[in-house]
C-alpha atoms as a PDB file:
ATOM      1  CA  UNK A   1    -166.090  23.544  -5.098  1.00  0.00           C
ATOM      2  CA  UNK A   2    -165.243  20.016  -3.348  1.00  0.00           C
ATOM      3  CA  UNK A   3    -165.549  20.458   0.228  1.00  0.00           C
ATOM      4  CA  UNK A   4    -162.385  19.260   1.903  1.00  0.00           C
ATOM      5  CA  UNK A   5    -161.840  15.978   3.702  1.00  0.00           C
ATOM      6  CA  UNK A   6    -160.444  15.731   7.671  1.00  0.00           C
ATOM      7  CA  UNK A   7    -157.658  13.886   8.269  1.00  0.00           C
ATOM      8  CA  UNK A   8    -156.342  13.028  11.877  1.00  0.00           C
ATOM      9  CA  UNK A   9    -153.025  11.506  11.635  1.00  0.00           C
ATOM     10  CA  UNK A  10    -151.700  10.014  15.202  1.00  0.00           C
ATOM     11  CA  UNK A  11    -148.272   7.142  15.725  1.00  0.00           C
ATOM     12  CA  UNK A  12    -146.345   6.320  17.844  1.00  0.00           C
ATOM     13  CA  UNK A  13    -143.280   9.008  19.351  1.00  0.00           C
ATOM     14  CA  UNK A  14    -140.767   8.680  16.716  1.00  0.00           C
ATOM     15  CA  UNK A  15    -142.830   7.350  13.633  1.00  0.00           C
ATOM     16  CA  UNK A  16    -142.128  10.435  11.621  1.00  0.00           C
ATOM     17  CA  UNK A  17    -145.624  11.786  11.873  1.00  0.00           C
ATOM     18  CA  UNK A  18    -144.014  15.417  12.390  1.00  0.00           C
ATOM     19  CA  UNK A  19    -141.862  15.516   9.229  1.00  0.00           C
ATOM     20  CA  UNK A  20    -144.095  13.545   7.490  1.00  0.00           C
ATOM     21  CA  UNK A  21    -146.557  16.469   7.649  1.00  0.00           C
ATOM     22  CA  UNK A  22    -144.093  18.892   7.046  1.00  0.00           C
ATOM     23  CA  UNK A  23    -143.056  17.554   4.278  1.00  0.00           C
ATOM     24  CA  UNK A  24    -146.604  17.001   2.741  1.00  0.00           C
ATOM     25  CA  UNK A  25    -147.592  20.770   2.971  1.00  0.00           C
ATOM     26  CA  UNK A  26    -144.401  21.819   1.205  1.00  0.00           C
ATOM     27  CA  UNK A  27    -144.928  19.085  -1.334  1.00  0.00           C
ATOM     28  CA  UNK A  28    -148.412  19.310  -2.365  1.00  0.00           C
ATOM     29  CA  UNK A  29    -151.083  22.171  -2.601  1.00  0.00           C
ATOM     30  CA  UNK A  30    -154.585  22.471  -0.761  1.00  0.00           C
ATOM     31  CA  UNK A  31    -153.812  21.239   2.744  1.00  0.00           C
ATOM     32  CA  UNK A  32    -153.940  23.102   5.724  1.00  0.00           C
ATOM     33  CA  UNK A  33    -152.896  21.939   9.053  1.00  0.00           C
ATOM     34  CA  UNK A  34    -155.517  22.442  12.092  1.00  0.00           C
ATOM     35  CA  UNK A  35    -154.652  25.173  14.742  1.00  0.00           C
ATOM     36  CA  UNK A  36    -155.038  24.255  18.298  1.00  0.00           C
ATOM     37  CA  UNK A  37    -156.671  26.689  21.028  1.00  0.00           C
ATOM     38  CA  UNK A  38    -154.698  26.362  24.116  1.00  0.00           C
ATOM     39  CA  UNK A  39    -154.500  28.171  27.510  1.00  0.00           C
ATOM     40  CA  UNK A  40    -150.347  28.125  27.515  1.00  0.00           C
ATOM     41  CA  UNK A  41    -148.478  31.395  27.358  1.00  0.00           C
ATOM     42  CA  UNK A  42    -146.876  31.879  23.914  1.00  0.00           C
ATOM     43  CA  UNK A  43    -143.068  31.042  23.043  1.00  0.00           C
ATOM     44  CA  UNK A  44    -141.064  33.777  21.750  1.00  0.00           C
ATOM     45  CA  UNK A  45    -141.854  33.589  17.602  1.00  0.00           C
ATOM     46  CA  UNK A  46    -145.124  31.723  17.904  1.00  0.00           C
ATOM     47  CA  UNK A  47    -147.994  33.952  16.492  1.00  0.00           C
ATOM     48  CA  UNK A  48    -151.797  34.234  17.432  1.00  0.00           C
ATOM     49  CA  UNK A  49    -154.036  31.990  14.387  1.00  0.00           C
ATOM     50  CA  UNK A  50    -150.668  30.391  13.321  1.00  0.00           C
ATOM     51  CA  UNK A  51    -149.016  28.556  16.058  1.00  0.00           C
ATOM     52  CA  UNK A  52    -152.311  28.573  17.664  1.00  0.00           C
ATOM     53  CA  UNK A  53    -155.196  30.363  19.314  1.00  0.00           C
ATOM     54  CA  UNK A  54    -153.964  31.674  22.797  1.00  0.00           C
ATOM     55  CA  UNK A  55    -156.827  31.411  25.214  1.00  0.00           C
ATOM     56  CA  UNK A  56    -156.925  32.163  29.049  1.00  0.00           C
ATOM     57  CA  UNK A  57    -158.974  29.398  31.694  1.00  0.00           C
ATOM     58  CA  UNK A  58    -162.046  31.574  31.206  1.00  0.00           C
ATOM     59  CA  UNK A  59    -162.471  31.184  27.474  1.00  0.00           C
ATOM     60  CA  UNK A  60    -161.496  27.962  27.300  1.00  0.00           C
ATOM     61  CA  UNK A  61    -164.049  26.784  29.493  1.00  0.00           C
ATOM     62  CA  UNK A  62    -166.511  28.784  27.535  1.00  0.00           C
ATOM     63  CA  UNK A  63    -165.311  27.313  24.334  1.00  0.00           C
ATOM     64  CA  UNK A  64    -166.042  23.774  25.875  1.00  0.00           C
ATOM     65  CA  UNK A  65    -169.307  24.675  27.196  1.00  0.00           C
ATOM     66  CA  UNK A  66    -170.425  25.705  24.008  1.00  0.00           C
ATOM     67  CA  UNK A  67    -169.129  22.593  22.461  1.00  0.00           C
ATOM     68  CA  UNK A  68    -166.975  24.659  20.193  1.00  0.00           C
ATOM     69  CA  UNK A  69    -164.321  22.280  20.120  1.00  0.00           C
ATOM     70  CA  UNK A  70    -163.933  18.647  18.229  1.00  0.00           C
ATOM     71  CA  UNK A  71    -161.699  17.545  21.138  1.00  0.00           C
ATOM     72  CA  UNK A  72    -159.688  18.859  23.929  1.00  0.00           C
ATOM     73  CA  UNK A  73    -157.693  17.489  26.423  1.00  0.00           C
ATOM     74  CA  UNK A  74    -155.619  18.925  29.456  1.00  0.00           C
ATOM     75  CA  UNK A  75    -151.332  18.294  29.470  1.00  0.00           C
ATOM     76  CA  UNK A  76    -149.007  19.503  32.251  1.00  0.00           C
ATOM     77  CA  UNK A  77    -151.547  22.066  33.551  1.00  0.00           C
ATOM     78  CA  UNK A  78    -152.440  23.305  30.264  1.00  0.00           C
ATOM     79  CA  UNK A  79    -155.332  22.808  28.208  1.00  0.00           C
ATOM     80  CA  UNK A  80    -155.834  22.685  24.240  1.00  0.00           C
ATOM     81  CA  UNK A  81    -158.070  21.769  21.803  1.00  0.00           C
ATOM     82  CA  UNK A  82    -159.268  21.977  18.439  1.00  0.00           C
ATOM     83  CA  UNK A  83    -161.468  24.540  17.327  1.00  0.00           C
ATOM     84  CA  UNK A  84    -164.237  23.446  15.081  1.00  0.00           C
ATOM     85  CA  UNK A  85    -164.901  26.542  13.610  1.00  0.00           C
ATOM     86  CA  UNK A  86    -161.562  26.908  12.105  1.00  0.00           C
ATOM     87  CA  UNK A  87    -161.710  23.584  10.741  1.00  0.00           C
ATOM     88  CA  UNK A  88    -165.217  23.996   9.249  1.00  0.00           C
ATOM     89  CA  UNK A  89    -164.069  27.313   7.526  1.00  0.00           C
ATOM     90  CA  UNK A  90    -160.480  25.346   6.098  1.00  0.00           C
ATOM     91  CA  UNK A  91    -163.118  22.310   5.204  1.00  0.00           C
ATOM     92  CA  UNK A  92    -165.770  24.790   3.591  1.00  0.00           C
ATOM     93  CA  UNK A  93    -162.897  26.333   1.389  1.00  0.00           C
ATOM     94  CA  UNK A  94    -162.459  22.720   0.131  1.00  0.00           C
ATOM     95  CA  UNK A  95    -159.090  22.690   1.957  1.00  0.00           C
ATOM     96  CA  UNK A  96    -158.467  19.177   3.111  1.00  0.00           C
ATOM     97  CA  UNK A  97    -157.175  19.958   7.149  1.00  0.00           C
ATOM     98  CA  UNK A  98    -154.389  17.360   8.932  1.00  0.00           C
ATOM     99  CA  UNK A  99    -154.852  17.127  12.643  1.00  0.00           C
ATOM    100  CA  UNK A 100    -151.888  15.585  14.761  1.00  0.00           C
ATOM    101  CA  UNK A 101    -153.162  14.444  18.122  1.00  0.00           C
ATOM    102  CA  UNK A 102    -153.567  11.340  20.360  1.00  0.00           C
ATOM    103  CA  UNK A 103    -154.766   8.372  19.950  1.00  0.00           C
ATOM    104  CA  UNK A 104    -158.208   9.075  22.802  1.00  0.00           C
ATOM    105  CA  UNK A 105    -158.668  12.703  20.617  1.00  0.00           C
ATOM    106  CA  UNK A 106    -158.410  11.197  17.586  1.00  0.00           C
ATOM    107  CA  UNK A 107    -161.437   8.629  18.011  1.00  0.00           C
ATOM    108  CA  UNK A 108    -163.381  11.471  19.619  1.00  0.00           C
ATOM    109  CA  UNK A 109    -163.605  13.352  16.499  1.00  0.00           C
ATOM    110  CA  UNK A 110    -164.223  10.368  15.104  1.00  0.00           C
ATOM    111  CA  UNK A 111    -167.322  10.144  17.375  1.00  0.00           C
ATOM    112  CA  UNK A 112    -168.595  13.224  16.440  1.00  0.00           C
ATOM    113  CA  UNK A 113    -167.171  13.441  12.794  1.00  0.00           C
ATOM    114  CA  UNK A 114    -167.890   9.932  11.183  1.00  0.00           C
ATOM    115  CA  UNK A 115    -166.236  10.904   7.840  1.00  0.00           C
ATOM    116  CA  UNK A 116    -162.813  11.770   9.451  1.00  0.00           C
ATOM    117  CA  UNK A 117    -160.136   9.364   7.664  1.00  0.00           C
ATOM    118  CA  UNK A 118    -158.123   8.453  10.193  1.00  0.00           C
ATOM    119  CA  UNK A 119    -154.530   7.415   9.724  1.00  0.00           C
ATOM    120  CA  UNK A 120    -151.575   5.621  11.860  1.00  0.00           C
ATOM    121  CA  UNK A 121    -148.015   6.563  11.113  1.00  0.00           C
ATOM    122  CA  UNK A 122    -145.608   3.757  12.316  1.00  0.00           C
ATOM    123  CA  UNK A 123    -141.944   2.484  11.589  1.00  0.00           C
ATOM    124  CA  UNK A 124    -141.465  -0.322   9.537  1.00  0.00           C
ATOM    125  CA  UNK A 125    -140.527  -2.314  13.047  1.00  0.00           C
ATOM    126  CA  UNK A 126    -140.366  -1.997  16.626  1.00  0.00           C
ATOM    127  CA  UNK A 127    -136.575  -2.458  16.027  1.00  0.00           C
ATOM    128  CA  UNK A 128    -136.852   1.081  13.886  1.00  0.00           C
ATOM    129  CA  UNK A 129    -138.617   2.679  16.391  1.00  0.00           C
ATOM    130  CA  UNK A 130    -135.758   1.777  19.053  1.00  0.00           C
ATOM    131  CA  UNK A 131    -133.506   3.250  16.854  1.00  0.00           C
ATOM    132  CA  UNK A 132    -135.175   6.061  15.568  1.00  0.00           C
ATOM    133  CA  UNK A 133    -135.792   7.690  19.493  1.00  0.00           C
ATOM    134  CA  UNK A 134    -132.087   6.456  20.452  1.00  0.00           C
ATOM    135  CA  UNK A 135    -130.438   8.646  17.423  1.00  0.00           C
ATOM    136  CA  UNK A 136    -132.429  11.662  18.454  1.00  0.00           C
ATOM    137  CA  UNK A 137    -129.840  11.837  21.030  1.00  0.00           C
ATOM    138  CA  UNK A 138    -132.121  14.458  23.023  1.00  0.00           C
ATOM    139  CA  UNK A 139    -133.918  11.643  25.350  1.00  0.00           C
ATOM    140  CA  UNK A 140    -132.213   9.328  28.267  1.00  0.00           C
ATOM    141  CA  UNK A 141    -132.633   5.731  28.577  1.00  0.00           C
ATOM    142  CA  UNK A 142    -135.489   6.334  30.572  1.00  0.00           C
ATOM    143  CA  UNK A 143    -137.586   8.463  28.383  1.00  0.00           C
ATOM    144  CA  UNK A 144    -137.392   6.336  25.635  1.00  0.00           C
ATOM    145  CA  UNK A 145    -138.106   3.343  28.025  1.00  0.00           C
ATOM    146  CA  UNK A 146    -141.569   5.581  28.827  1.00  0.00           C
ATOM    147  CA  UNK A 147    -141.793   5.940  25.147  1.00  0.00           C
ATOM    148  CA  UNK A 148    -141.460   2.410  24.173  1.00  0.00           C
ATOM    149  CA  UNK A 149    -143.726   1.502  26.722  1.00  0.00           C
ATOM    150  CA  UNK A 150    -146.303   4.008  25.305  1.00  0.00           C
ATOM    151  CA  UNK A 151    -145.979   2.648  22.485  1.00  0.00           C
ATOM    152  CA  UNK A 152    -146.992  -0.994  23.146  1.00  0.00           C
ATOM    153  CA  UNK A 153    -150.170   0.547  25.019  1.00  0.00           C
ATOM    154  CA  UNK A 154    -151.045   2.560  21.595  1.00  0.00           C
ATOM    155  CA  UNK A 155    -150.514  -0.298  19.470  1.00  0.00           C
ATOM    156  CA  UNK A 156    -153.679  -1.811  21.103  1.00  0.00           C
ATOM    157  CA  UNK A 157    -155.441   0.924  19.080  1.00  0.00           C
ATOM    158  CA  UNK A 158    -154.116   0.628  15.906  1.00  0.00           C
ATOM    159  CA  UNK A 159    -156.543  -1.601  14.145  1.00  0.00           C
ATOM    160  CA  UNK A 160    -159.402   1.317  15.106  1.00  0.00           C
ATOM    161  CA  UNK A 161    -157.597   3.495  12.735  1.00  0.00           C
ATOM    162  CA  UNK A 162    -158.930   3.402   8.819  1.00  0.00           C
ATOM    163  CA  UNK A 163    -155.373   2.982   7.606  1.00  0.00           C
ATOM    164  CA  UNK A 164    -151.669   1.957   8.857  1.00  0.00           C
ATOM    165  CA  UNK A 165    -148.927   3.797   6.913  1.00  0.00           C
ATOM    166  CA  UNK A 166    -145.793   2.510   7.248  1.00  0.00           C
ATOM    167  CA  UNK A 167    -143.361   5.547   7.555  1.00  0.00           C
ATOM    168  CA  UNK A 168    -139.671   3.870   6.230  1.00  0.00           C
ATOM    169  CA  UNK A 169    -138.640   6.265   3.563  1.00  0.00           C
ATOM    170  CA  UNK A 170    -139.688   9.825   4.135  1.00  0.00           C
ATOM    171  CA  UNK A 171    -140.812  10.676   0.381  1.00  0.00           C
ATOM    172  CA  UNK A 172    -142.572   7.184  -0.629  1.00  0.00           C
ATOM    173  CA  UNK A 173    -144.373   7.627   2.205  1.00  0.00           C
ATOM    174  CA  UNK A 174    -145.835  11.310   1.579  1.00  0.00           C
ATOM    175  CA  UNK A 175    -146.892  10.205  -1.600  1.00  0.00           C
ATOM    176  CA  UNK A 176    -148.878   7.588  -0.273  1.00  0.00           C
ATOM    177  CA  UNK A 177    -150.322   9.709   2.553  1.00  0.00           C
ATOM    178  CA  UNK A 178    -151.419  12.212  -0.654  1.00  0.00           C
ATOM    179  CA  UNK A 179    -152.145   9.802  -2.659  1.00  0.00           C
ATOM    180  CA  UNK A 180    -154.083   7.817   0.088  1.00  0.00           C
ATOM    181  CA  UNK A 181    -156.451  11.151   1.594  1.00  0.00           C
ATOM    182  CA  UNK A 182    -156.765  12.015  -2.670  1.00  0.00           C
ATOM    183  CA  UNK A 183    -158.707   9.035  -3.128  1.00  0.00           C
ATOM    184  CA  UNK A 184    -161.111   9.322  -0.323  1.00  0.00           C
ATOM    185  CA  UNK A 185    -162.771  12.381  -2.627  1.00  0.00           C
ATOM    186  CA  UNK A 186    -164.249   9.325  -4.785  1.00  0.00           C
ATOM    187  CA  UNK A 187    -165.875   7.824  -1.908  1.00  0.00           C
ATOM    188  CA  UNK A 188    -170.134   8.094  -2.489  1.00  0.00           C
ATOM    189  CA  UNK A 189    -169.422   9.768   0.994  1.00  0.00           C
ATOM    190  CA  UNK A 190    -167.858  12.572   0.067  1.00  0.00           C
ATOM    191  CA  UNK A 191    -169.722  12.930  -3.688  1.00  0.00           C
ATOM    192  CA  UNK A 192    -173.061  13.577  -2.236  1.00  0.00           C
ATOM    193  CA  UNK A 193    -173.292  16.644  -3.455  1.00  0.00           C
ATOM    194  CA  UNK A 194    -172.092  15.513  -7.212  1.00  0.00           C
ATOM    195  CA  UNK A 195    -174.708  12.369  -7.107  1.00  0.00           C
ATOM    196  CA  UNK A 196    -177.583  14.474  -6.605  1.00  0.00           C
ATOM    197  CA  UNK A 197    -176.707  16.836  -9.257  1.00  0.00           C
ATOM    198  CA  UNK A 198    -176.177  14.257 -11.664  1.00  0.00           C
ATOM    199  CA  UNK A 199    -179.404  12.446 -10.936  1.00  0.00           C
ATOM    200  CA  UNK A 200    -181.255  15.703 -11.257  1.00  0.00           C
ATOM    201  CA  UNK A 201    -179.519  16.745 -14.406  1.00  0.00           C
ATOM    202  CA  UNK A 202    -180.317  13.027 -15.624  1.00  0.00           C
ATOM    203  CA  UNK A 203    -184.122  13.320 -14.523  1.00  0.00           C
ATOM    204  CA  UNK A 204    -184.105  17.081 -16.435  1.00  0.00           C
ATOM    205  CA  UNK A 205    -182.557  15.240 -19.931  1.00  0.00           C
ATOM    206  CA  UNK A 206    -185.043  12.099 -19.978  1.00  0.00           C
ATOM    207  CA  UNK A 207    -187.838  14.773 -19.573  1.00  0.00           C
ATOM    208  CA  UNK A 208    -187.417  16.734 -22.201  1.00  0.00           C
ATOM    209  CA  UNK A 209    -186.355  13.560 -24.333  1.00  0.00           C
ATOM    210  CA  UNK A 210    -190.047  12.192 -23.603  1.00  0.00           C
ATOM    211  CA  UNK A 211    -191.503  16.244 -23.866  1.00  0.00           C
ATOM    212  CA  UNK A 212    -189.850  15.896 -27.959  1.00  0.00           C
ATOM    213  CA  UNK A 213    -191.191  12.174 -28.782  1.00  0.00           C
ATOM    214  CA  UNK A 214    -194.321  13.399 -27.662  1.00  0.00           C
ATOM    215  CA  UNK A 215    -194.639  16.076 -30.362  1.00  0.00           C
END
């Protein structure tokens, strides 16, 4: 069995990531998306090893002492993170496992996980963007001032990302993230395991080749 590739997709607030990843799951076997651990009560309907692992302060500080997690991070007095041992056990299964987080997580798994394929949603233009967060309708003029102001400050780490995927229409676009993380199985990286059985197999074949001329 292939062991499975991770993928950290991050973008700006209203690039689609969300959907996007929705939308690949539905439309394509052997993915699985990473659970987060996180110290926040859960929301009525959200279930333990689904939504996410439910920790309390003490735990979570355990988890990070014993570097059990790829990256964490702390948000409006709440802390989460991403469990390595769930993604190892996805990855060992040869399930290829889609993280969604931040731009500063992101290149910390990166750190630790050199093979990660990392990947940058974005709108075709900043124009899009604009328009995208004003026809959610949800956010005042402010927020999506904040938001388009986060987003120039992200942009400045776009070119650390392995790929930019350009999110305009919704299907086109998870084919090419599918098509795009499909490919990466090819890489020598990720064929280690195929190389050395086929030079052993190869070694095995010219031996007894030379064993029969021999007779």
């Amino acid at each position: 069995m292939n062991h499975g590739l991770l993928v950290i997709l991050s973008g700006f607030s209203g690039s689609g990531k969300g959907t996007l990843m929705k939308r690949l799951l539905e439309k394509y076997d052997n993915y699985a998306l990473s659970v987060s651990a996180t110290t926040r009560s859960p929301r009525p309907g959200e279930r333990e090893g689904v939504d996410y692992f439910f920790k309390n302060e003490e735990e979570f500080s355990r988890m990070i002492k014993d570097d059990a997690f790829l990256e964490y991070a702390r948000y409006v007095n709440h802390s989460y993170g991403t469990p390595a041992a769930y993604v190892d056990e996805q990855l060992d299964r040869g399930r290829d496992v889609i993280l969604e987080i931040e731009i500063q997580g992101a290149l910390k798994v990166k750190t630790k996980r050199p093979d990660t394929l990392l990947i940058f949603v974005t709108p075709p233009s900043a124009g899009e963007l604009e328009r995208r967060l004003t026809g959610r309708g949800t956010e005042t003029r402010e927020v999506i001032r904040q938001r388009m102001a986060r987003a120039v400050e992200e942009s400045g780490s776009m070119d650390q990302y392995d790929y930019i995927l350009v999110n305009d229409d919704l299907e086109e676009c998870v084919d090419q993230l599918h098509t795009l993380i499909q490919s990466q199985h090819s890489q020598t990286a990720h064929q280690r395991e195929f190389i050395r059985e086929i030079r052993q197999e190869l070694k095995q074949s010219y031996a007894a080749k030379e064993r029969e001329e021999r007779k």
